[in-house]
N, C-alpha and C. Protein backbone atom coordinates (compact mmCIF):
# COMPACT_ATOMS: atom_id res chain seq x y z
N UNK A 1 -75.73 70.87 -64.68
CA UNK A 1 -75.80 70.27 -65.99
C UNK A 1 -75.05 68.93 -65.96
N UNK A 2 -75.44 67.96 -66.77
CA UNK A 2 -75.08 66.68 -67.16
C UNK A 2 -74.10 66.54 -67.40
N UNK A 3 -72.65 66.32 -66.98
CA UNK A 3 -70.90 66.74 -67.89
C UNK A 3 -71.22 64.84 -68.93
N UNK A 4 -70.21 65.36 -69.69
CA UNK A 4 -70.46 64.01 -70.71
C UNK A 4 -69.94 62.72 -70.44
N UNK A 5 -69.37 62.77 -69.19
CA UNK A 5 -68.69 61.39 -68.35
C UNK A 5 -69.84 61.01 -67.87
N UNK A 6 -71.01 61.62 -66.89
CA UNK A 6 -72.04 61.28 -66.85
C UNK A 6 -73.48 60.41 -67.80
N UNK A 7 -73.07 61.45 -68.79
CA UNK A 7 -74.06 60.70 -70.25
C UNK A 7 -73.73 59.57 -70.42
N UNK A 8 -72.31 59.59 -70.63
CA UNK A 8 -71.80 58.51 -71.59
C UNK A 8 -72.08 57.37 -70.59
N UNK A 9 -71.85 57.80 -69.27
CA UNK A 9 -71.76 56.31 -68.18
C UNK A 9 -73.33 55.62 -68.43
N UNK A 10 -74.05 56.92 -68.28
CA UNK A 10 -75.69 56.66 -68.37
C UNK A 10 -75.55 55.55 -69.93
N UNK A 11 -75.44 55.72 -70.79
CA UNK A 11 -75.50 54.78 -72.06
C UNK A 11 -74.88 53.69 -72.26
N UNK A 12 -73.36 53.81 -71.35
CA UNK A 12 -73.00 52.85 -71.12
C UNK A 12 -73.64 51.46 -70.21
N UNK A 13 -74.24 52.27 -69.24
CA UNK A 13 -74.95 51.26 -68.31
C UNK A 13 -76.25 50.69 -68.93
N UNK A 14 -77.05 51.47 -69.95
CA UNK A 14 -78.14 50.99 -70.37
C UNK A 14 -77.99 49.92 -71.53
N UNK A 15 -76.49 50.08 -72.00
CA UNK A 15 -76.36 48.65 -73.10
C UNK A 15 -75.98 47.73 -72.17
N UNK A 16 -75.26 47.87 -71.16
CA UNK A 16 -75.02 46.87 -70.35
C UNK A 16 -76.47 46.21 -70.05
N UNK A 17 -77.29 46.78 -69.34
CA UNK A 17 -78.75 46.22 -68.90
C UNK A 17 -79.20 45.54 -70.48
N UNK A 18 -78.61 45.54 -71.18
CA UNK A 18 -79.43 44.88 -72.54
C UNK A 18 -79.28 43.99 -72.42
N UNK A 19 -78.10 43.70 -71.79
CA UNK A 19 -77.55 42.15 -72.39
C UNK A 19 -77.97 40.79 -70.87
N UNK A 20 -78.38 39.50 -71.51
CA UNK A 20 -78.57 38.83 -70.42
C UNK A 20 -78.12 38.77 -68.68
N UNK A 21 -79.02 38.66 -68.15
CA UNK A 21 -77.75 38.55 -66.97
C UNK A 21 -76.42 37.47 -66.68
N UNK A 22 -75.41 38.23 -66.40
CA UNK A 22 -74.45 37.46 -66.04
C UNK A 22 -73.35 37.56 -67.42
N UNK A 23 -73.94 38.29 -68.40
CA UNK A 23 -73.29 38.15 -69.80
C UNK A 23 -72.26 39.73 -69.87
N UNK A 24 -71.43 39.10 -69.85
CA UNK A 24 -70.31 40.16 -70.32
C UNK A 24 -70.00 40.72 -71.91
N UNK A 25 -69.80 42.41 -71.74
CA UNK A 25 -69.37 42.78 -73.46
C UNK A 25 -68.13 43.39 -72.95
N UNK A 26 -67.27 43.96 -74.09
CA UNK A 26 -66.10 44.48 -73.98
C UNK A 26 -65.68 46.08 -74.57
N UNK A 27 -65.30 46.64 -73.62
CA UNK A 27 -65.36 48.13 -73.58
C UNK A 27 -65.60 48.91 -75.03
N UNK A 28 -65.09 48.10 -75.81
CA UNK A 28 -64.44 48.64 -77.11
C UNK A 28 -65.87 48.25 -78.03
N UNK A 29 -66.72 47.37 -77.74
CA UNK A 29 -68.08 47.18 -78.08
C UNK A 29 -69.08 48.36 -77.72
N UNK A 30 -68.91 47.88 -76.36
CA UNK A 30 -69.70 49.36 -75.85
C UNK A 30 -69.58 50.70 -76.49
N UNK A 31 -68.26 51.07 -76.88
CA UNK A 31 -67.60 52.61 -77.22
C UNK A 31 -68.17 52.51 -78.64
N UNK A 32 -67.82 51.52 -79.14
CA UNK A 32 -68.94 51.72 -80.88
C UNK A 32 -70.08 51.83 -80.97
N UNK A 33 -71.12 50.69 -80.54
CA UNK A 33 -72.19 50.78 -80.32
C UNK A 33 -73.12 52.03 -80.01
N UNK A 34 -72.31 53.43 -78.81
CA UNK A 34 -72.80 54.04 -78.66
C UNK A 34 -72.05 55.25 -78.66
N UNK A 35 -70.93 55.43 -79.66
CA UNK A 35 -69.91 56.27 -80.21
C UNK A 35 -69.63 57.20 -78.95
N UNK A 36 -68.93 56.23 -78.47
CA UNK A 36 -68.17 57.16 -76.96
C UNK A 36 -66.71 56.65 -77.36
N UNK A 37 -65.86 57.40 -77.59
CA UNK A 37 -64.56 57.02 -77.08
C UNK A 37 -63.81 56.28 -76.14
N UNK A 38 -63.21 55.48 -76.77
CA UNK A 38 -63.23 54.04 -75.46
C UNK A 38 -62.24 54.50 -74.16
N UNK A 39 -60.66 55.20 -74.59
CA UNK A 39 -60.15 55.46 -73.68
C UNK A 39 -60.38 56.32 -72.94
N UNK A 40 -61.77 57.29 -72.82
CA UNK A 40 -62.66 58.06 -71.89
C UNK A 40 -64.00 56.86 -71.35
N UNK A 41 -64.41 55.78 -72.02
CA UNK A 41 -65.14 54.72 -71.32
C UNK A 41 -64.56 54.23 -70.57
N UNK A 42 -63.17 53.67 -71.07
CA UNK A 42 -62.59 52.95 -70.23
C UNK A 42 -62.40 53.50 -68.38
N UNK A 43 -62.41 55.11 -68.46
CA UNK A 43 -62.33 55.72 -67.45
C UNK A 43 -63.56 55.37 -66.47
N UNK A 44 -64.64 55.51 -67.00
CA UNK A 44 -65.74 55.85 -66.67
C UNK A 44 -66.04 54.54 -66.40
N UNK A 45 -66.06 53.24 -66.99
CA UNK A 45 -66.67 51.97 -66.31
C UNK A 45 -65.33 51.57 -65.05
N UNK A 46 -64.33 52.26 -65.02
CA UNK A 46 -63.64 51.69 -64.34
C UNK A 46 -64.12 52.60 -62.67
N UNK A 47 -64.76 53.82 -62.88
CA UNK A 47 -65.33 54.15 -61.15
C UNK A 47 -66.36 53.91 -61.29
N UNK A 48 -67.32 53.27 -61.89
CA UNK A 48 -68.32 52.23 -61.80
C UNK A 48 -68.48 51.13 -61.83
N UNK A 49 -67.26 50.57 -61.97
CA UNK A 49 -67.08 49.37 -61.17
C UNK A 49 -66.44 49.64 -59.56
N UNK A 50 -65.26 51.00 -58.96
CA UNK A 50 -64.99 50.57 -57.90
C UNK A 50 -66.40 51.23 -56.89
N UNK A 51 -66.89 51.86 -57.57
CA UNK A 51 -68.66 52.29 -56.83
C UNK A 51 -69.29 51.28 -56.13
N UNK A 52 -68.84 49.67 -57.11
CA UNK A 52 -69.73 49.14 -56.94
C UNK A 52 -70.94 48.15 -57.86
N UNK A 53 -70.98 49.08 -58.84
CA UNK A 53 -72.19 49.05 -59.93
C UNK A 53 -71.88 48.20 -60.95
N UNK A 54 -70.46 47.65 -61.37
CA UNK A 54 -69.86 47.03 -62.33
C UNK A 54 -69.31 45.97 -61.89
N UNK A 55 -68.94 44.78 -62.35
CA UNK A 55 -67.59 43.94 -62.22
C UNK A 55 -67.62 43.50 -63.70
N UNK A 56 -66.04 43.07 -63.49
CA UNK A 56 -65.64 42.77 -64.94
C UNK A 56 -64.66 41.77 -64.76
N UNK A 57 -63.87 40.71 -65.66
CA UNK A 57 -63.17 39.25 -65.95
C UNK A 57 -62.76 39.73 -66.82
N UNK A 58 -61.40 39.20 -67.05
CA UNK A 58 -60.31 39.44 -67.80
C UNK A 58 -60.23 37.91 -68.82
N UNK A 59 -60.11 38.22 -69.84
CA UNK A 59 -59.53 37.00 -70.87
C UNK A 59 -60.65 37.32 -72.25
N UNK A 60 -60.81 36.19 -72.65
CA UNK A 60 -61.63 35.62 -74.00
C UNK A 60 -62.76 36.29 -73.77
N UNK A 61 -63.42 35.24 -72.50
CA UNK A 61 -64.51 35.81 -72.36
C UNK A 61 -65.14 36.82 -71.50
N UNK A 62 -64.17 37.43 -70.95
CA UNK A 62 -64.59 38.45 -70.41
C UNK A 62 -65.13 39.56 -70.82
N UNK A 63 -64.99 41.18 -70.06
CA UNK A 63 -65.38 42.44 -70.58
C UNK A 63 -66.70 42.60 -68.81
N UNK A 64 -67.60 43.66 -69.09
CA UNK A 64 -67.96 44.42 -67.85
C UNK A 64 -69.39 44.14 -67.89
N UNK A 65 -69.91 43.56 -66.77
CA UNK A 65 -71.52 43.40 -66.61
C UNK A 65 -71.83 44.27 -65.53
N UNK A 66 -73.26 44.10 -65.24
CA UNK A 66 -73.80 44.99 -64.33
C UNK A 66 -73.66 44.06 -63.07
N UNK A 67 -73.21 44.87 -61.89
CA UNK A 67 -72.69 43.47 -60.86
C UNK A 67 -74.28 43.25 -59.63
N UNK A 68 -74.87 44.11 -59.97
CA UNK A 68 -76.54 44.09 -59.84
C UNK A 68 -77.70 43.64 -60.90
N UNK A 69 -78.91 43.25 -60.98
CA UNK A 69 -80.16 42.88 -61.46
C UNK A 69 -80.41 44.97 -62.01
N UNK A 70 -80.70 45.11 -63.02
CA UNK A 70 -80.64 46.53 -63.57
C UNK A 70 -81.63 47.25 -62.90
N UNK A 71 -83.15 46.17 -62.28
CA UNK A 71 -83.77 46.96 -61.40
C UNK A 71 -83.81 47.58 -60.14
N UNK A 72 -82.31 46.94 -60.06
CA UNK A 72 -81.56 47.53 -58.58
C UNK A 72 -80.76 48.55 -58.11
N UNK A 73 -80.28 49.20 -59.55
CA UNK A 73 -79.60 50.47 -59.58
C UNK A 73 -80.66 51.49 -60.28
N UNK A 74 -80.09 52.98 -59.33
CA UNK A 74 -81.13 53.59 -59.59
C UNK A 74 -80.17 55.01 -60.49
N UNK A 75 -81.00 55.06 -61.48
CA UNK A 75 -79.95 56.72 -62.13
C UNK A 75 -79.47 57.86 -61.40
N UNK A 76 -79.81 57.90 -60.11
CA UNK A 76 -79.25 58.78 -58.77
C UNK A 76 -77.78 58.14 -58.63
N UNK A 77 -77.82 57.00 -58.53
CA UNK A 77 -77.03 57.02 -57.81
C UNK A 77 -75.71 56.57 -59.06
N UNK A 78 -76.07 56.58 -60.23
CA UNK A 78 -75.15 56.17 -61.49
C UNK A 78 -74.33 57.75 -62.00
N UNK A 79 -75.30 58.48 -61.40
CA UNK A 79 -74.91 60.37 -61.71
C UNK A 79 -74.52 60.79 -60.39
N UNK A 80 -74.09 59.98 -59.33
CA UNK A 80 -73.61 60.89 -58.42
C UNK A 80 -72.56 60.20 -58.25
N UNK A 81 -72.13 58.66 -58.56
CA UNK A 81 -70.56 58.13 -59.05
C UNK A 81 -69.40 58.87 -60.31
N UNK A 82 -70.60 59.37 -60.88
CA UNK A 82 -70.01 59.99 -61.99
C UNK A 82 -69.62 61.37 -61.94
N UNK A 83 -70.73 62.34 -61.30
CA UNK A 83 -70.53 63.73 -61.75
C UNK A 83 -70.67 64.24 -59.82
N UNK A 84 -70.99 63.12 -58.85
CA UNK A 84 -70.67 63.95 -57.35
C UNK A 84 -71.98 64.44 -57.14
N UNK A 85 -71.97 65.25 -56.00
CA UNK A 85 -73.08 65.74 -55.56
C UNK A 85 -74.63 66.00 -56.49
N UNK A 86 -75.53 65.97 -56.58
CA UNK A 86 -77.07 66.53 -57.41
C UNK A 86 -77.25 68.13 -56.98
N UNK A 87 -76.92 68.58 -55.91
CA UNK A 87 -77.04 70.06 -55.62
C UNK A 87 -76.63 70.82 -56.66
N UNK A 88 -77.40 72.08 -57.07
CA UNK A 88 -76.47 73.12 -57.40
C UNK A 88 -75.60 73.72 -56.99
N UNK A 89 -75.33 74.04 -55.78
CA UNK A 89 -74.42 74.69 -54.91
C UNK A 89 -74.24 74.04 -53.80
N UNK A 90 -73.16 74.31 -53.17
CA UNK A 90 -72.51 73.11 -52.13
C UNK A 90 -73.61 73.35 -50.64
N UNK A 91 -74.06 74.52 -50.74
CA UNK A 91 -74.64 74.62 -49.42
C UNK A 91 -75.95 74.06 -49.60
N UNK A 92 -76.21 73.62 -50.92
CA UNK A 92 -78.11 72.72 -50.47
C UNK A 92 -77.48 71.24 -50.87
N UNK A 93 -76.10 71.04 -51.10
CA UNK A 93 -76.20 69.60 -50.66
C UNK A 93 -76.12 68.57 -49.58
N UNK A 94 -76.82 67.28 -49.59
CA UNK A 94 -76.64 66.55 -48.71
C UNK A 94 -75.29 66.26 -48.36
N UNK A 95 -74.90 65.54 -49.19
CA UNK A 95 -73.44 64.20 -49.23
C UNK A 95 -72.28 65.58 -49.03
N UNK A 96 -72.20 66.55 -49.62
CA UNK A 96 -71.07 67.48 -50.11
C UNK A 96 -71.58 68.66 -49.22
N UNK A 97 -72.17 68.96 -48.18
CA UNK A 97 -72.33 70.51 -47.61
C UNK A 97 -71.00 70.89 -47.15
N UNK A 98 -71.34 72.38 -47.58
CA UNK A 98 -70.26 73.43 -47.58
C UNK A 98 -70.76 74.66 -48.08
N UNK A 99 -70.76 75.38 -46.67
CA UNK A 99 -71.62 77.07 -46.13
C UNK A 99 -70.98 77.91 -47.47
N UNK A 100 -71.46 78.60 -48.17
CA UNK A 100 -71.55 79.66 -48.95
C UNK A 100 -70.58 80.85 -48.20
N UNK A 101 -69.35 81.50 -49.01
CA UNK A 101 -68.31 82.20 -48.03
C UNK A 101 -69.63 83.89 -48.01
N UNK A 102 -70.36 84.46 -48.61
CA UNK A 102 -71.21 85.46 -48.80
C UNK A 102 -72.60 85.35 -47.99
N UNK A 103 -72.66 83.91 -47.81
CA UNK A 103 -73.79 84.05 -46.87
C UNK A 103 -73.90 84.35 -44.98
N UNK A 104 -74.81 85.27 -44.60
CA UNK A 104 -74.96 85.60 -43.53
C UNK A 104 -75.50 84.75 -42.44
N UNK A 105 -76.92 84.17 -43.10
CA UNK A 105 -77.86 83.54 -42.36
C UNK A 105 -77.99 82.18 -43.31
N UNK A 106 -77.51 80.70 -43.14
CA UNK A 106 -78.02 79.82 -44.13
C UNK A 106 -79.57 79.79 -43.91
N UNK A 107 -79.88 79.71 -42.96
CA UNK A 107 -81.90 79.52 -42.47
C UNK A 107 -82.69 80.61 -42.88
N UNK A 108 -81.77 81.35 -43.67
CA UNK A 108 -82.86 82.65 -44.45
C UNK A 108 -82.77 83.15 -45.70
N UNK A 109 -81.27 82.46 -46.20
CA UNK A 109 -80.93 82.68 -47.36
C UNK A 109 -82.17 81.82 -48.36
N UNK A 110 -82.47 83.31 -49.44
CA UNK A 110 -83.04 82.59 -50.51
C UNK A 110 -82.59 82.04 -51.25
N UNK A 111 -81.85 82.29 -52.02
CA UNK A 111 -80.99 81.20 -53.07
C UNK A 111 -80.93 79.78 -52.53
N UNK A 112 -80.17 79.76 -50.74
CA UNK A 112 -80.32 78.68 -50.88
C UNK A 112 -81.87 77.53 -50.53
N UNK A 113 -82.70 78.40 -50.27
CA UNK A 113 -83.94 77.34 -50.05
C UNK A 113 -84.13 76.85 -51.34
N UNK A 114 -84.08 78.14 -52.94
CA UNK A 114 -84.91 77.47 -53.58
C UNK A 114 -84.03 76.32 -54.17
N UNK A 115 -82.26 76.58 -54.16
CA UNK A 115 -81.85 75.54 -54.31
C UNK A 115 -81.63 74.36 -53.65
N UNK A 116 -82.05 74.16 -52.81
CA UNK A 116 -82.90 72.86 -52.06
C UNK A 116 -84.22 72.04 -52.41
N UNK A 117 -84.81 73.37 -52.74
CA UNK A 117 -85.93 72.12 -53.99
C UNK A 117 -85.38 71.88 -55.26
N UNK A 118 -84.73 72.70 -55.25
CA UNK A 118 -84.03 72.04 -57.02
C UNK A 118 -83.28 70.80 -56.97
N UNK A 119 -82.67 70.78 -55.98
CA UNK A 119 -81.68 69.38 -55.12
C UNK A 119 -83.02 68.40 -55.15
N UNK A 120 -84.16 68.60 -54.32
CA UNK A 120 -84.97 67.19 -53.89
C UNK A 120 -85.87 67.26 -55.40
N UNK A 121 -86.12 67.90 -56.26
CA UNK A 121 -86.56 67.83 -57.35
C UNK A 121 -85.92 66.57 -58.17
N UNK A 122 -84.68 67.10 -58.40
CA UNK A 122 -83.10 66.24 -58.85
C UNK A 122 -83.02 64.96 -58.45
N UNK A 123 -83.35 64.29 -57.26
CA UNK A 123 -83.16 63.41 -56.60
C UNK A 123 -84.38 62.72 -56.44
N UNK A 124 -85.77 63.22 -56.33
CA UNK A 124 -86.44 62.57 -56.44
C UNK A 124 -86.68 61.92 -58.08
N UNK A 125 -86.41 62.43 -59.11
CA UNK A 125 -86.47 61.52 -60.29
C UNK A 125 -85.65 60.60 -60.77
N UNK A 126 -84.52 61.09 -60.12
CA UNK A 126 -83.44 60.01 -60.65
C UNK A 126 -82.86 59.15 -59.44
N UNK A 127 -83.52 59.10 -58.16
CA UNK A 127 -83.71 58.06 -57.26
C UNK A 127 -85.13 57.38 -57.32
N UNK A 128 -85.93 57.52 -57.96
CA UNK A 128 -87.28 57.12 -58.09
C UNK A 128 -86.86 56.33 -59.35
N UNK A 129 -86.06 56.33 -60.29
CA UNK A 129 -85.95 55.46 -61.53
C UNK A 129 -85.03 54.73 -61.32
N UNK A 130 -84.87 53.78 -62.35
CA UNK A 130 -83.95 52.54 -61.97
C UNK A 130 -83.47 52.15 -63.45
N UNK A 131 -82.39 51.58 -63.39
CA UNK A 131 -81.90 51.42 -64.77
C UNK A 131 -82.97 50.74 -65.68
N UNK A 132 -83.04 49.89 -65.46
CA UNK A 132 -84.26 48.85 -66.23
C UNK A 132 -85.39 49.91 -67.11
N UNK A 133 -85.93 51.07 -66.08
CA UNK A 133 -87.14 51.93 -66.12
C UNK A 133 -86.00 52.73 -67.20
N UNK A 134 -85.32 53.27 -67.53
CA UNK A 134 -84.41 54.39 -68.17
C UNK A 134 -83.54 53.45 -69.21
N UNK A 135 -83.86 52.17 -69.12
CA UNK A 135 -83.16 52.22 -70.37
C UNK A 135 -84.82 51.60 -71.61
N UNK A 136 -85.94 50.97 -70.65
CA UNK A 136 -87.11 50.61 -71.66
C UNK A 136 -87.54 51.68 -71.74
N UNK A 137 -86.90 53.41 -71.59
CA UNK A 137 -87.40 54.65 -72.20
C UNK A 137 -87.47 54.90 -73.79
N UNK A 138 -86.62 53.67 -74.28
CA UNK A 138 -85.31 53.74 -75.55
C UNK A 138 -86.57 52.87 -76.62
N UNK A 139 -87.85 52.38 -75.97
CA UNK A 139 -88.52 51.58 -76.95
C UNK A 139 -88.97 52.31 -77.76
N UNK A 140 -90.33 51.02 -78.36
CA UNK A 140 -91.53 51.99 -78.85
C UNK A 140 -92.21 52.85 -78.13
N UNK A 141 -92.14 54.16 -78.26
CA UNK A 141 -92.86 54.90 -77.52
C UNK A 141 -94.60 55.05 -77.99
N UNK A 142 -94.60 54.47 -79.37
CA UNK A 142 -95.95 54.79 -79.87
C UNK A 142 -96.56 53.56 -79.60
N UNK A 143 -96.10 53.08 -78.56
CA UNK A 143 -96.51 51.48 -78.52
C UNK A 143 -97.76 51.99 -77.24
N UNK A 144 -97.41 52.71 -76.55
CA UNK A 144 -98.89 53.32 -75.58
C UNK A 144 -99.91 53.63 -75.85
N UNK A 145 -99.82 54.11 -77.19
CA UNK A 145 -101.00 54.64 -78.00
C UNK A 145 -101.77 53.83 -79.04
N UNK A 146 -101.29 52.75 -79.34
CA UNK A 146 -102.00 51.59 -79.91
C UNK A 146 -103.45 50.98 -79.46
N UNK A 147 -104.40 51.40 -80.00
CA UNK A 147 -105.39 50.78 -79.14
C UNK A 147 -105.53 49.29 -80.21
N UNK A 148 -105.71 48.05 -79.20
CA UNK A 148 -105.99 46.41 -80.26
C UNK A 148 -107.51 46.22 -79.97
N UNK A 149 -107.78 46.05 -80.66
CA UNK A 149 -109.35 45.47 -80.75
C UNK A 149 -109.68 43.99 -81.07
C-alpha cells in the first residue's frame, strides 16, 4: 500500500511539474495548495532532492524545482525514493532481496512466484509513466469524448 509520504511526494512533484521550467515555489505553497503539512513536506522534498529528483536555492527567490524536464522522471522511481522497494515481500524484490526465514525452496515457493508478478505488475506501470503523463491525468478527462465537427 501507498504510505502517505509517498502520496503526498506524488502531489508534491505534480505541482512542481506545473510550474515553468526552471521556476521555483516554496514549500509552504506547495503544503497549501495541496493540504499536506509542510513540516512532513518539508521531509519529503528534502529525500527528493538528495535522490536526485529536486534542487532547490535559498533566498527571495528561491524554493524547490524539478532538477529534471518532468518527462524524465518516472512515478517508479518517485515511490521507491519515498516508500523503498515495489515488492510485497522482501524475497520477490529486486533492489531489497531477502530469503523468507519459513521458506524451504525459493524456486518453488508459491507465494513467492505470484508475488513476483505482483512486483513486475507494480513496476511496469509506474516505470512505464512519467511525471508529465501522471500529472495531465488531473485534466479534462471528458475532453476524450468530445467529438468537434
Amino acid at each position: 500500500m501507498l504510505t502517505k509520504k509517498a502520496k503526498y511526494g506524488l502531489k508534491a512533484m505534480i505541482d512542481l511539474a506545473t510550474l515553468p521550467p526552471g521556476r521555483s515555489t516554496f514549500v509552504a505553497d506547495i503544503a497549501v495548495r495541496n493540504g499536506i503539512p509542510k513540516k512532513f513536506l518539508d521531509a519529503i522534498l528534502g529525500d527528493l532532492r538528495n535522490a536526485g529528483l529536486l534542487s532547490s536555492k535559498k533566498g527571495r527567490l528561491g524554493g524547490y524545482m524539478l532538477a529534471r524536464p518532468s518527462d524524465e522522471i518516472s512515478v517508479g522511481e518517485i515511490v521507491r525514493t519515498l516508500d523503498g522497494p515495489l515488492a510485497p515481500l522482501p524475497c520477490a524484490s529486486r533492489s531489497a532481496y531477502a530469503p523468507c526465514q519459513d521458506c524451504q525452496d525459493i524456486h518453488r515457493c508459491e507465494v513467492r512466484m505470484m508475488m513476483l508478478d505482483v512486483r513486475e505488475a507494480i513496476a511496469d506501470v509506474l516505470d512505464r509513466r512519467s511525471l508529465t503523463e501522471m500529472r495531465d491525468l488531473g485534466g479534462d478527462g471528458m475532453a476524450s469524448f468530445v467529438y468537434q465537427i
